[in-house]
PDB file of N, CA and C in Angstrom:
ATOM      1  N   UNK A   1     -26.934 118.537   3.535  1.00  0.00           N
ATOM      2  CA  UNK A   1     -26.581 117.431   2.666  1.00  0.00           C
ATOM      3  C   UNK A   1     -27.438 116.234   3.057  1.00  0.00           C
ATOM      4  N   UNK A   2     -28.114 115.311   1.856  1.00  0.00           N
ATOM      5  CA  UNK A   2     -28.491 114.396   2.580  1.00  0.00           C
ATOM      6  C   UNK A   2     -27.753 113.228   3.028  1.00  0.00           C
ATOM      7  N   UNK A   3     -28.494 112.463   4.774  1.00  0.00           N
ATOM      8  CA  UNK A   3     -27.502 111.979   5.206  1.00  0.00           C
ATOM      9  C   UNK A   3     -26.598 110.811   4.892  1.00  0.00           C
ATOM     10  N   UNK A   4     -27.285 110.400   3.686  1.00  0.00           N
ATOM     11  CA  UNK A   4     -26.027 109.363   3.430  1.00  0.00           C
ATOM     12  C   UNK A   4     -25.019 109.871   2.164  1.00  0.00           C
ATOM     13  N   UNK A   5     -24.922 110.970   2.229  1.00  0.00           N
ATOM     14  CA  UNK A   5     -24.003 111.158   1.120  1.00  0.00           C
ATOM     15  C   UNK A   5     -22.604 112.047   1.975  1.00  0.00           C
ATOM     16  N   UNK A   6     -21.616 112.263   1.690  1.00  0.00           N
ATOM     17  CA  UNK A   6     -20.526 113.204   2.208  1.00  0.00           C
ATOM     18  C   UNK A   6     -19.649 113.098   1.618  1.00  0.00           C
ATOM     19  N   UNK A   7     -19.018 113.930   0.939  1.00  0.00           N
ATOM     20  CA  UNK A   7     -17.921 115.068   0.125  1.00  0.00           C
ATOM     21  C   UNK A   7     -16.591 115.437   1.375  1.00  0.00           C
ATOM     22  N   UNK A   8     -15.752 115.115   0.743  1.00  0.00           N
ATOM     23  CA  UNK A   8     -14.466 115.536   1.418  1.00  0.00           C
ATOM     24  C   UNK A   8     -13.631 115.774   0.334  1.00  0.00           C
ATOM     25  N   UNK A   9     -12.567 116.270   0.781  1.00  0.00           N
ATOM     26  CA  UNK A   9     -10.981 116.582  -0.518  1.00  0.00           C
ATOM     27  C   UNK A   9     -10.173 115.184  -0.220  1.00  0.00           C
ATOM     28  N   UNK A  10     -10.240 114.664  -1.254  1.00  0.00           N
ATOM     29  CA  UNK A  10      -9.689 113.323  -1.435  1.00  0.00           C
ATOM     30  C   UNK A  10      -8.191 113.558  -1.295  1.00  0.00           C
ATOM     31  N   UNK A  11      -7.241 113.053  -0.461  1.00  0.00           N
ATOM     32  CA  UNK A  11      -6.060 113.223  -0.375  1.00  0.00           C
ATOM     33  C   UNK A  11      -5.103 112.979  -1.172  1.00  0.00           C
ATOM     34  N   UNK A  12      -3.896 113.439  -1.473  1.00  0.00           N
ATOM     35  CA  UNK A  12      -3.188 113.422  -2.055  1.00  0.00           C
ATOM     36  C   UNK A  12      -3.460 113.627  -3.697  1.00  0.00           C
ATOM     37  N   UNK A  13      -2.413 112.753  -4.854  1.00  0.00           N
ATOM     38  CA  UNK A  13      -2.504 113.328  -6.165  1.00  0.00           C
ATOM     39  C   UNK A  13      -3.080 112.149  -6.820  1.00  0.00           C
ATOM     40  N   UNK A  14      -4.230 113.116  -7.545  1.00  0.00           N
ATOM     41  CA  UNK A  14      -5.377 111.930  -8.788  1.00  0.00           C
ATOM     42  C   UNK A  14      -5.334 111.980 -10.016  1.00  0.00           C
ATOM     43  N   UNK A  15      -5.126 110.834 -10.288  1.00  0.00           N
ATOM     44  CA  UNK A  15      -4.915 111.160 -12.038  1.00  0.00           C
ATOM     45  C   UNK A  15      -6.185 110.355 -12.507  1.00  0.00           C
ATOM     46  N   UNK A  16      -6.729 111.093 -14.104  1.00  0.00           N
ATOM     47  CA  UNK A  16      -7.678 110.085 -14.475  1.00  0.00           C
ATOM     48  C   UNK A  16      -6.835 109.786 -16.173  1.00  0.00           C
ATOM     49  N   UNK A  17      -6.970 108.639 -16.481  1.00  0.00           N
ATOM     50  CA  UNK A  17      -5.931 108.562 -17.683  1.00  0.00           C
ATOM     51  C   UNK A  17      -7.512 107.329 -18.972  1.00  0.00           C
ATOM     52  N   UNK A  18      -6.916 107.893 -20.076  1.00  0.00           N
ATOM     53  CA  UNK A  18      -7.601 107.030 -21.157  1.00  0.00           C
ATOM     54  C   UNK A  18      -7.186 106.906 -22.483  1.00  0.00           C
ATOM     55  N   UNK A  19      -7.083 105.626 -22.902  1.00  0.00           N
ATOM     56  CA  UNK A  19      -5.907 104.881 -23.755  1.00  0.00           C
ATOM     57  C   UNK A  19      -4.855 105.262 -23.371  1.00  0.00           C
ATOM     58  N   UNK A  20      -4.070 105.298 -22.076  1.00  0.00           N
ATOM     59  CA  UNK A  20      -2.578 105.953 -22.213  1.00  0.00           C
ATOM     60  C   UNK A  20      -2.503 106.961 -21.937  1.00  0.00           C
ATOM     61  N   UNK A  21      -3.412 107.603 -22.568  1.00  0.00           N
ATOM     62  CA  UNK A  21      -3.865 109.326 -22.399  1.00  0.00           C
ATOM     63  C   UNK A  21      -3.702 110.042 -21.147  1.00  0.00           C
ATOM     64  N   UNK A  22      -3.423 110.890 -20.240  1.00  0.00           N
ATOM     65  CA  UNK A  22      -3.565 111.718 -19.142  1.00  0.00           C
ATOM     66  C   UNK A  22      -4.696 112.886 -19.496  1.00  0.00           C
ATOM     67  N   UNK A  23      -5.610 112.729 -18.841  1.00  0.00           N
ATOM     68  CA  UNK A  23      -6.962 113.772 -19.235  1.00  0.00           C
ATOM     69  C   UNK A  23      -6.675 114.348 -18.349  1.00  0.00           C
ATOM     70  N   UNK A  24      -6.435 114.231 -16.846  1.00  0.00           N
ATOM     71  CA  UNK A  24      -6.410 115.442 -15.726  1.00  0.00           C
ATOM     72  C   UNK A  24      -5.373 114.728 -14.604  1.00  0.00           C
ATOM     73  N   UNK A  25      -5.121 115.429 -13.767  1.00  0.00           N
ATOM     74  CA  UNK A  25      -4.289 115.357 -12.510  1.00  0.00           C
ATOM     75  C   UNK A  25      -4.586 116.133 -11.787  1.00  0.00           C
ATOM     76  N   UNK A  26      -4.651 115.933 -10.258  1.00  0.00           N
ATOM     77  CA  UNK A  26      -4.856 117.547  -9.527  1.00  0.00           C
ATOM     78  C   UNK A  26      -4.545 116.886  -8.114  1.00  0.00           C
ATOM     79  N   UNK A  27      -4.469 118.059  -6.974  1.00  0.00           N
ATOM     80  CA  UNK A  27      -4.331 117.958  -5.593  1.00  0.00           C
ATOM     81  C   UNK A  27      -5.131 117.988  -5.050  1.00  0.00           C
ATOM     82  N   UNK A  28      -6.490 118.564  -6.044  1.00  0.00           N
ATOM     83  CA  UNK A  28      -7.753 119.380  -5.657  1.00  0.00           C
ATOM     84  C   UNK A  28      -9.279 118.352  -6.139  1.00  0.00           C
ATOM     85  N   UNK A  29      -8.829 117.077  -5.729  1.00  0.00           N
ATOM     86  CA  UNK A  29     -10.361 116.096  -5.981  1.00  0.00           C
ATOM     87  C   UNK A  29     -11.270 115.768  -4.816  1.00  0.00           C
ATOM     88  N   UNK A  30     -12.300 115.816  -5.182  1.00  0.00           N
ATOM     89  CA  UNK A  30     -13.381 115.357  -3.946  1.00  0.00           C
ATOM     90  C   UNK A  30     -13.267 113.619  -4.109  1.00  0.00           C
ATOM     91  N   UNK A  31     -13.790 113.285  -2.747  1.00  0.00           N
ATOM     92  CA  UNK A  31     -14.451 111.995  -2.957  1.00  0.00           C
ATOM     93  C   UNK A  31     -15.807 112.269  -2.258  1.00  0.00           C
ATOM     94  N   UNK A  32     -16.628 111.947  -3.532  1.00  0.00           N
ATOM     95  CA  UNK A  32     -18.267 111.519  -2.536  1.00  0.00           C
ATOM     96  C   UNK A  32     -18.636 110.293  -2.264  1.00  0.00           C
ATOM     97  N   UNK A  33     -19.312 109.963  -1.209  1.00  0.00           N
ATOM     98  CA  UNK A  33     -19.432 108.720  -0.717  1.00  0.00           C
ATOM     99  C   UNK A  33     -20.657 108.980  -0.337  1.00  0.00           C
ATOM    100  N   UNK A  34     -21.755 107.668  -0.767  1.00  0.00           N
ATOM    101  CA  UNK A  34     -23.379 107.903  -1.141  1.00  0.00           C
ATOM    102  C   UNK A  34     -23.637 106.393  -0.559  1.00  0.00           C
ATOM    103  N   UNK A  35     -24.267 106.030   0.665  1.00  0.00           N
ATOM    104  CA  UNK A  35     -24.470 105.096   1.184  1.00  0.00           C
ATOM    105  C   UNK A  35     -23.618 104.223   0.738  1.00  0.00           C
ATOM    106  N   UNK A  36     -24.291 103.008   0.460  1.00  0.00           N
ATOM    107  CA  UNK A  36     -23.092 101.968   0.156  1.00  0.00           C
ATOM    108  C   UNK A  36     -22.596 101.559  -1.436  1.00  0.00           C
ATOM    109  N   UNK A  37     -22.548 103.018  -1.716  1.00  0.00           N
ATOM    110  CA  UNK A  37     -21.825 102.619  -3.211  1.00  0.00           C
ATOM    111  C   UNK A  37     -20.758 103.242  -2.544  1.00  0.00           C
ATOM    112  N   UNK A  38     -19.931 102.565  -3.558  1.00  0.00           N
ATOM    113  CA  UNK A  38     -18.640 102.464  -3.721  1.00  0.00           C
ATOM    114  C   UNK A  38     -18.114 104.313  -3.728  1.00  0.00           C
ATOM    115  N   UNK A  39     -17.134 105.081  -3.094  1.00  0.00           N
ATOM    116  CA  UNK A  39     -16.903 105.920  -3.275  1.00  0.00           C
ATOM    117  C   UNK A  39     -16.550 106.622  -4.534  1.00  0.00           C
ATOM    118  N   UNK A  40     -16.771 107.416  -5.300  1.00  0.00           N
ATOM    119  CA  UNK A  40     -16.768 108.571  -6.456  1.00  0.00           C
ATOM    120  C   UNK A  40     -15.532 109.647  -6.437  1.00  0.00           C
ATOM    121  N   UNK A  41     -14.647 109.774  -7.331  1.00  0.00           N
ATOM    122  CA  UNK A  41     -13.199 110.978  -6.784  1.00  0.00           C
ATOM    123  C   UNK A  41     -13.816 111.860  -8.196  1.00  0.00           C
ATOM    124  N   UNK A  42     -14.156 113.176  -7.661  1.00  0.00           N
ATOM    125  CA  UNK A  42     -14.736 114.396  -8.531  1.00  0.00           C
ATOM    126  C   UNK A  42     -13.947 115.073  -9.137  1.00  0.00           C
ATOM    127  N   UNK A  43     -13.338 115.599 -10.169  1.00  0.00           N
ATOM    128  CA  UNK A  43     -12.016 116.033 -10.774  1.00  0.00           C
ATOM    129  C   UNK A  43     -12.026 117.573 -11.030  1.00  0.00           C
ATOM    130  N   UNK A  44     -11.779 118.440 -10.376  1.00  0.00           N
ATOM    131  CA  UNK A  44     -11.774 119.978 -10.789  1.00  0.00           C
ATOM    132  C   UNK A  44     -12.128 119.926 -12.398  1.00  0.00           C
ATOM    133  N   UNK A  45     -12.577 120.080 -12.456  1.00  0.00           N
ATOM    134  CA  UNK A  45     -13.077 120.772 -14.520  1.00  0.00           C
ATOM    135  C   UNK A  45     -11.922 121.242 -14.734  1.00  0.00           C
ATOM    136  N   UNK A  46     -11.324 122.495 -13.909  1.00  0.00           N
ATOM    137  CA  UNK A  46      -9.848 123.064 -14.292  1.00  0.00           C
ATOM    138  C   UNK A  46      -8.622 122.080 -14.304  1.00  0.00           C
ATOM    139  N   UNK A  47      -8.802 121.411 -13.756  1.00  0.00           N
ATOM    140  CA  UNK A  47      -7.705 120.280 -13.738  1.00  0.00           C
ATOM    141  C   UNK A  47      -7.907 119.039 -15.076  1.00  0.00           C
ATOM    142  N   UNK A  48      -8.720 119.049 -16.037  1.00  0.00           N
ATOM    143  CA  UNK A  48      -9.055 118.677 -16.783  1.00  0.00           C
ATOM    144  C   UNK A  48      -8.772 119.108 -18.203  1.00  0.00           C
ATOM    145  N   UNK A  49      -8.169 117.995 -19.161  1.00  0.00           N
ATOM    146  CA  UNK A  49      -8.149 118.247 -20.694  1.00  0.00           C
ATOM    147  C   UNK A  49      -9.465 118.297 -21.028  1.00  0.00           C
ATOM    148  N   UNK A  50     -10.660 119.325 -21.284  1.00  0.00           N
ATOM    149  CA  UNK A  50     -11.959 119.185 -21.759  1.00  0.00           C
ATOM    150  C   UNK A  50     -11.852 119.021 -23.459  1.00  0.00           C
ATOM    151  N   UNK A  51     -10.743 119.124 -24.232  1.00  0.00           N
ATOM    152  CA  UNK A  51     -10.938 119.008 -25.365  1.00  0.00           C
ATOM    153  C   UNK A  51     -11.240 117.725 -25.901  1.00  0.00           C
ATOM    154  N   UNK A  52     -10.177 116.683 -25.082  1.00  0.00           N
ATOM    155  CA  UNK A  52     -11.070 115.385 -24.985  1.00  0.00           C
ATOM    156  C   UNK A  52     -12.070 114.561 -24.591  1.00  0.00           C
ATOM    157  N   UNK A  53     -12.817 115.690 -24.257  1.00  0.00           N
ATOM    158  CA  UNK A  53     -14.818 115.407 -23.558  1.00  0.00           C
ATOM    159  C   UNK A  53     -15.588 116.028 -24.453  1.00  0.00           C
ATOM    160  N   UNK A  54     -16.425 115.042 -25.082  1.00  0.00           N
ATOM    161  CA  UNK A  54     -17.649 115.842 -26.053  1.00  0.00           C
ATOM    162  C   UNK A  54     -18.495 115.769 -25.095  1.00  0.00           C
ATOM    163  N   UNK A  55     -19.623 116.734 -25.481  1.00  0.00           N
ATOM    164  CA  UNK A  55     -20.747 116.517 -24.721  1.00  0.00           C
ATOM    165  C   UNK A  55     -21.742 115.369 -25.291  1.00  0.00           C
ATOM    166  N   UNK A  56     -22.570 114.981 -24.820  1.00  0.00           N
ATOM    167  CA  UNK A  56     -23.506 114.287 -24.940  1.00  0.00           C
ATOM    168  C   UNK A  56     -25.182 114.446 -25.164  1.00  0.00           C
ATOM    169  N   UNK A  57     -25.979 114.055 -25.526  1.00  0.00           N
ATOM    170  CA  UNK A  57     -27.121 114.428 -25.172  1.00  0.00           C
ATOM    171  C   UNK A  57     -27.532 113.411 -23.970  1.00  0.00           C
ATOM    172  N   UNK A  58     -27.270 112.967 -23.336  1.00  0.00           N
ATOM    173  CA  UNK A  58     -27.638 112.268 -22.035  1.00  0.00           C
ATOM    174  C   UNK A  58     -27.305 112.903 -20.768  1.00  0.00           C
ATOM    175  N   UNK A  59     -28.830 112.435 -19.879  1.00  0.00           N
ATOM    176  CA  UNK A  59     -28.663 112.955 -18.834  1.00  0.00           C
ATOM    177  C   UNK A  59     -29.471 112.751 -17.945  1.00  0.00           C
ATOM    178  N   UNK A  60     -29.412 112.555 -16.875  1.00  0.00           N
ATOM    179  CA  UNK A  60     -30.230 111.763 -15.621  1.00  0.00           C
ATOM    180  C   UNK A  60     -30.395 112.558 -14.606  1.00  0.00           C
ATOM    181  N   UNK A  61     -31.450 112.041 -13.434  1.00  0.00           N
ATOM    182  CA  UNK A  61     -31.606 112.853 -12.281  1.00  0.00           C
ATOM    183  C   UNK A  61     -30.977 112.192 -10.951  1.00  0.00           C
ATOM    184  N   UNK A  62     -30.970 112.688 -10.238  1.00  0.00           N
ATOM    185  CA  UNK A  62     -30.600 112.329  -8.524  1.00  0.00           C
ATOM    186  C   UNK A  62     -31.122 113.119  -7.774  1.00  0.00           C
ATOM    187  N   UNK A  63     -32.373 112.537  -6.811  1.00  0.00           N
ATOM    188  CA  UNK A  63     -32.644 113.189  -5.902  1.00  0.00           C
ATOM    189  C   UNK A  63     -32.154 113.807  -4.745  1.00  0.00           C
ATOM    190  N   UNK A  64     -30.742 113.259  -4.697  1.00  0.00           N
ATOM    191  CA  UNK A  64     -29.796 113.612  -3.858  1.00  0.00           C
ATOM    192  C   UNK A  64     -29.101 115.261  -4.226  1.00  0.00           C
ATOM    193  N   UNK A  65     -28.922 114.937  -5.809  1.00  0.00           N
ATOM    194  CA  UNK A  65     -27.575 115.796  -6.115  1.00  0.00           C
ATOM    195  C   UNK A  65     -27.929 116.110  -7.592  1.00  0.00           C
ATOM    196  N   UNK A  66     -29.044 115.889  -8.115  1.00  0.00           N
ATOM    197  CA  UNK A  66     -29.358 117.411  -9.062  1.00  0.00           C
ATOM    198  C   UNK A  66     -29.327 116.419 -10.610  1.00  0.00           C
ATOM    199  N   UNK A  67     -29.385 117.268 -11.857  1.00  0.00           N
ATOM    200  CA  UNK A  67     -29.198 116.268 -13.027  1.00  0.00           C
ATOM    201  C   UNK A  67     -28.008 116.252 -13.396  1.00  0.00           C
ATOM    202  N   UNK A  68     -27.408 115.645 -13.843  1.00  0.00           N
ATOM    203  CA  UNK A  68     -26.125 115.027 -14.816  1.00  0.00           C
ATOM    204  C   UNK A  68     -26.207 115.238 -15.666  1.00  0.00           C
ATOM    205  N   UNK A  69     -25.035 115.367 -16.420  1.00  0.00           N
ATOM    206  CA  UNK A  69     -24.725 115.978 -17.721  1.00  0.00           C
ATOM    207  C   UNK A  69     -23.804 115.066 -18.074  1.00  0.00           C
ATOM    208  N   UNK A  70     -23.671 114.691 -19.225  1.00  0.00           N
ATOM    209  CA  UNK A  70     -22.622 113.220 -19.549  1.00  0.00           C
ATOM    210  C   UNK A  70     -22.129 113.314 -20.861  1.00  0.00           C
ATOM    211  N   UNK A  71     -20.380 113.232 -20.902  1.00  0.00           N
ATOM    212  CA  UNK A  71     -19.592 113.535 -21.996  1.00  0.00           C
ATOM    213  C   UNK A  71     -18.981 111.700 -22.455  1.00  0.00           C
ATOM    214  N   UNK A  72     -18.517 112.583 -23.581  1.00  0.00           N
ATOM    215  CA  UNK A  72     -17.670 110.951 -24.471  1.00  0.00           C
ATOM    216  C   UNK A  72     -16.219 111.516 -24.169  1.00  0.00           C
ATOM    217  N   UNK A  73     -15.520 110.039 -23.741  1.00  0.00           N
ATOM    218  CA  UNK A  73     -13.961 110.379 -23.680  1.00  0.00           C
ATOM    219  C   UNK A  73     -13.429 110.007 -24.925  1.00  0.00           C
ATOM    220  N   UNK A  74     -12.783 110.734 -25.817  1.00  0.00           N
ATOM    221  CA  UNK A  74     -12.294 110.414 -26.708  1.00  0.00           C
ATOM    222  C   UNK A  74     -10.147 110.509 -26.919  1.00  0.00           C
ATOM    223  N   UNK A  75     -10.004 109.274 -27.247  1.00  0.00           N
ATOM    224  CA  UNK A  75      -8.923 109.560 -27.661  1.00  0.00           C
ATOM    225  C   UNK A  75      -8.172 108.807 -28.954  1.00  0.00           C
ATOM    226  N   UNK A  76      -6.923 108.549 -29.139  1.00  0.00           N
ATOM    227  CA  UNK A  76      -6.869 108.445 -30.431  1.00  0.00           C
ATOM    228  C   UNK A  76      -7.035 107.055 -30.013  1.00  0.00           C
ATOM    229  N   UNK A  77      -6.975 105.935 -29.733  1.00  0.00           N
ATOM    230  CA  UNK A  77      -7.739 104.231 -29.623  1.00  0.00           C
ATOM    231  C   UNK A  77      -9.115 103.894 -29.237  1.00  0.00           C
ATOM    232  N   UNK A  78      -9.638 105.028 -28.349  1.00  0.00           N
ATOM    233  CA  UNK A  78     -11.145 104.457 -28.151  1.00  0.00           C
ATOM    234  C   UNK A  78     -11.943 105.780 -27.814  1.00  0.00           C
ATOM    235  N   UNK A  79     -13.239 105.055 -27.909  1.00  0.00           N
ATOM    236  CA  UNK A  79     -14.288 106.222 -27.377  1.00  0.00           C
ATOM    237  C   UNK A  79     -14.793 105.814 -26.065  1.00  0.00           C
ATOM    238  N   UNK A  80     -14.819 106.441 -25.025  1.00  0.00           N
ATOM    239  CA  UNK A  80     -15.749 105.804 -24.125  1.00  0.00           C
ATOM    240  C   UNK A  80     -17.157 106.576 -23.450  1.00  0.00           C
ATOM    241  N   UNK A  81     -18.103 106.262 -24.459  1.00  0.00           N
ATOM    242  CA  UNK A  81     -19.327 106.783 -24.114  1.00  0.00           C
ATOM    243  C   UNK A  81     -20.105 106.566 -22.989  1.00  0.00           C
ATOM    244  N   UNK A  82     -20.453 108.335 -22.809  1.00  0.00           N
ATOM    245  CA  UNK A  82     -20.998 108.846 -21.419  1.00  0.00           C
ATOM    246  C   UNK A  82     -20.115 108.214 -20.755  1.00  0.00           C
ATOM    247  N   UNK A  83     -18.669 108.191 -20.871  1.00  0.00           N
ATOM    248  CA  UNK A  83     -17.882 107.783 -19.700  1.00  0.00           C
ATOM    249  C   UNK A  83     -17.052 108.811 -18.337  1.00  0.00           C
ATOM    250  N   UNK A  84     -18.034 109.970 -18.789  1.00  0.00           N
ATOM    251  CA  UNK A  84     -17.625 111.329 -17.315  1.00  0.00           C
ATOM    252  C   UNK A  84     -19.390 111.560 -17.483  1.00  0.00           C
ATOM    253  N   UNK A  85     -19.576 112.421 -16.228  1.00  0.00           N
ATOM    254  CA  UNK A  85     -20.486 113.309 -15.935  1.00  0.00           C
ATOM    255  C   UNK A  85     -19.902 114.500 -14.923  1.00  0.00           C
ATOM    256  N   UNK A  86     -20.800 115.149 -14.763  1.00  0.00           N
ATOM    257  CA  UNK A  86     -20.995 116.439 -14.292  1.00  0.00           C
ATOM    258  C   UNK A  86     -22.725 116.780 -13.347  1.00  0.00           C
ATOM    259  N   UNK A  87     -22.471 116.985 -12.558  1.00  0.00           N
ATOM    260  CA  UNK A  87     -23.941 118.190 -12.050  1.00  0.00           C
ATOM    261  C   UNK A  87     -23.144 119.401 -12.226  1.00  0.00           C
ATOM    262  N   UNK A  88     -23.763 120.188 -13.144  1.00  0.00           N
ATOM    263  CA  UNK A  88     -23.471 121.401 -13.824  1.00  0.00           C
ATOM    264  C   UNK A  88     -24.443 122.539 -12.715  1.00  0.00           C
ATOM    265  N   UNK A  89     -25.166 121.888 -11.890  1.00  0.00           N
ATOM    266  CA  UNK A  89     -25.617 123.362 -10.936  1.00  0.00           C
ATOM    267  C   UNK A  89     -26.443 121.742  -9.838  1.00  0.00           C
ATOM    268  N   UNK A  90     -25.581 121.533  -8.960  1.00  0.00           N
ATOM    269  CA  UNK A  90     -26.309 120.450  -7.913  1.00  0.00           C
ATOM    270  C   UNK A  90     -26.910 120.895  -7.224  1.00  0.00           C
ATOM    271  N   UNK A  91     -27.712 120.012  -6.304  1.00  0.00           N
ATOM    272  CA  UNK A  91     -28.849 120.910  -4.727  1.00  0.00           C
ATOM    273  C   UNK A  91     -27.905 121.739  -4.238  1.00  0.00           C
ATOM    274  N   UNK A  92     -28.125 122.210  -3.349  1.00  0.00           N
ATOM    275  CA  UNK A  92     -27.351 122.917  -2.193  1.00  0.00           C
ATOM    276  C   UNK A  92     -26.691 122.446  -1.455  1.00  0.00           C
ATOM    277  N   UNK A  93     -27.319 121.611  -1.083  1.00  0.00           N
ATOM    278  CA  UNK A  93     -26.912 120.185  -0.195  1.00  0.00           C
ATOM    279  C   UNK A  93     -25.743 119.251  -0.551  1.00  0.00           C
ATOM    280  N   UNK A  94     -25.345 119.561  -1.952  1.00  0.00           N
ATOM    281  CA  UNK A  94     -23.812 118.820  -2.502  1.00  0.00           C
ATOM    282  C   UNK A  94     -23.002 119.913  -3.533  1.00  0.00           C
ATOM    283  N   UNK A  95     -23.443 121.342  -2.788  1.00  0.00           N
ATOM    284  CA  UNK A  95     -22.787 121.878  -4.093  1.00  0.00           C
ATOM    285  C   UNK A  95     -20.948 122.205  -4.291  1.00  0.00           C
ATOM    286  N   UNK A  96     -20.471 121.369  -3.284  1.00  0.00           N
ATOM    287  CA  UNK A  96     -19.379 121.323  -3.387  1.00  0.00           C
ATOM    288  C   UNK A  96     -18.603 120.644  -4.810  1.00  0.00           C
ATOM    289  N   UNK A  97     -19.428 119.776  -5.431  1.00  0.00           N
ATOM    290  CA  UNK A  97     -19.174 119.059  -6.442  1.00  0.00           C
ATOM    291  C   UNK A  97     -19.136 119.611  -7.931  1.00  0.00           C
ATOM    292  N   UNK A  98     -20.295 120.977  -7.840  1.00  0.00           N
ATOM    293  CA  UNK A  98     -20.298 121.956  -8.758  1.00  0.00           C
ATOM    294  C   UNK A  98     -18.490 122.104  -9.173  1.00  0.00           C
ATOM    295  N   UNK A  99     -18.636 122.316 -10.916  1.00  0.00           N
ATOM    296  CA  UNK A  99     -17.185 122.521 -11.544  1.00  0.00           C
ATOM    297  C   UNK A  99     -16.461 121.341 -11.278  1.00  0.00           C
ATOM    298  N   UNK A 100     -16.568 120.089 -11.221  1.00  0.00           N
ATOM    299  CA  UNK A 100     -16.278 119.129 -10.778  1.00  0.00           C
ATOM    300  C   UNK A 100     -16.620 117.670 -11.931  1.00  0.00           C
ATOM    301  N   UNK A 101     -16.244 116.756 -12.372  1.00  0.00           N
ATOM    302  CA  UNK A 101     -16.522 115.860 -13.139  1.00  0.00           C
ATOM    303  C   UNK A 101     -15.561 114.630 -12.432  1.00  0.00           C
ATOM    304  N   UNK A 102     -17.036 113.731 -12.666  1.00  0.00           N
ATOM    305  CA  UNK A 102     -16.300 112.411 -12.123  1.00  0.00           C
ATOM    306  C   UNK A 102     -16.195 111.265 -13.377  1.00  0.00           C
ATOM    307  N   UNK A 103     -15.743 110.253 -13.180  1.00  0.00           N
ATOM    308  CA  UNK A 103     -15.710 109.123 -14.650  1.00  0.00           C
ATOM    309  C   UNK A 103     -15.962 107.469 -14.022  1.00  0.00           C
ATOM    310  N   UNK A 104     -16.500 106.734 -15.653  1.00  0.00           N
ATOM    311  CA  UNK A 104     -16.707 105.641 -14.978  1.00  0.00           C
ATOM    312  C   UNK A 104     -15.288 104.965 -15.478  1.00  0.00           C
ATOM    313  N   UNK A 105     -14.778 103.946 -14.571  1.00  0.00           N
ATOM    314  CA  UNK A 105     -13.522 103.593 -14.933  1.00  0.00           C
ATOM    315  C   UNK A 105     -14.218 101.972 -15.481  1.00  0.00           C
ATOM    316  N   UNK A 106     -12.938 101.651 -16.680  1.00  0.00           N
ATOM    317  CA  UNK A 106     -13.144 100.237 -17.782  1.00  0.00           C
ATOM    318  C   UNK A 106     -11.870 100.205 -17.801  1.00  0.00           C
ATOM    319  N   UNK A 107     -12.035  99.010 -18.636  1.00  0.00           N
ATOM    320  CA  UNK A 107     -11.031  98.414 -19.514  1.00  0.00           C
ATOM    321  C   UNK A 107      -9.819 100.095 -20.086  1.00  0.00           C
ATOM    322  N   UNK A 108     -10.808 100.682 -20.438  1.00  0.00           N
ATOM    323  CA  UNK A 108      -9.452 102.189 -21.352  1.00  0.00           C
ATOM    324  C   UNK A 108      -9.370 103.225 -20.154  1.00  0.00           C
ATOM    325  N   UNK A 109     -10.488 103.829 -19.248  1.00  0.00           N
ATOM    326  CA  UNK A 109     -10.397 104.525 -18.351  1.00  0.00           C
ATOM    327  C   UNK A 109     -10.016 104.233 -16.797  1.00  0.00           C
ATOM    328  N   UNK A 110      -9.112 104.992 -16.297  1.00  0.00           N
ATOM    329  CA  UNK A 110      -8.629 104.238 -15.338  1.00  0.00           C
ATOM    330  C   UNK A 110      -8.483 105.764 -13.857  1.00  0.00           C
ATOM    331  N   UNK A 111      -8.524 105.652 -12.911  1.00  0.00           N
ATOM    332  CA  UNK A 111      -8.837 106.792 -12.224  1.00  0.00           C
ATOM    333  C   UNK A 111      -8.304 106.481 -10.872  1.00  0.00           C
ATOM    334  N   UNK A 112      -6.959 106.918 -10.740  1.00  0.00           N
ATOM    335  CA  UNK A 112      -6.167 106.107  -9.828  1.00  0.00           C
ATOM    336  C   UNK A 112      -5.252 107.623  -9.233  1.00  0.00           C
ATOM    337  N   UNK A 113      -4.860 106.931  -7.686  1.00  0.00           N
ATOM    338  CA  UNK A 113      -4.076 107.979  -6.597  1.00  0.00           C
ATOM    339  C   UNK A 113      -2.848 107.529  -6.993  1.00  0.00           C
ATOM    340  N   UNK A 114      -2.039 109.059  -7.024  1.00  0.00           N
ATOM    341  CA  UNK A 114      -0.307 108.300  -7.458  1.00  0.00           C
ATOM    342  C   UNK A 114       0.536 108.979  -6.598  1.00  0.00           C
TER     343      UNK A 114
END
């Protein structure tokens, strides 16, 4: 892994919620922590409503951790574009994160320990 990045099982229970909405919950989230950004909580895909994730055509690289893949959260009050991603096949070096989607939290998305 490179050395400023590290993946652990984020403790306890994570919910990610939008407009109100509950998109996922699980026991089973990573947190990655990548020098001095702010830590990231990764959401099992299985632990996830994907019907409310379109895909996107956007998508970026990380030399760390592979390309991104980036969905729209949709629900019935808002859209929030490219507001999840995914590394759909990461380095080796983070492939713990594989099957995994993280989100950016706003004003509608919110990604909180309960």
């Amino acid at each position: 892994m490179a050395d400023h990045i590290r993946i652990r099982k984020a403790g306890g229970t994570w919910t990610v919620r939008s407009g109100g909405a509950v998109l996922g919950e699980t026991t089973n989230a990573l947190e990655l922590s990548e020098g001095d950004y702010p830590p990231v909580i990764y959401f099992p895909r299985a632990d996830i409503a994907m019907a409310m994730l379109e895909p996107t055509d956007t998508s970026t690289h990380c030399p760390h951790k592979g390309d991104a893949r980036y969905f729209d959260i949709v629900n019935k009050s808002s859209v929030s574009k490219d507001g999840a991603w995914s590394y759909e096949e990461p380095l080796n070096t983070v492939a713990g994160i594989k099957d995994h989607l993280a989100f950016y939290t706003n004003d509608s998305v919110k990604v909180e320990q309960i």
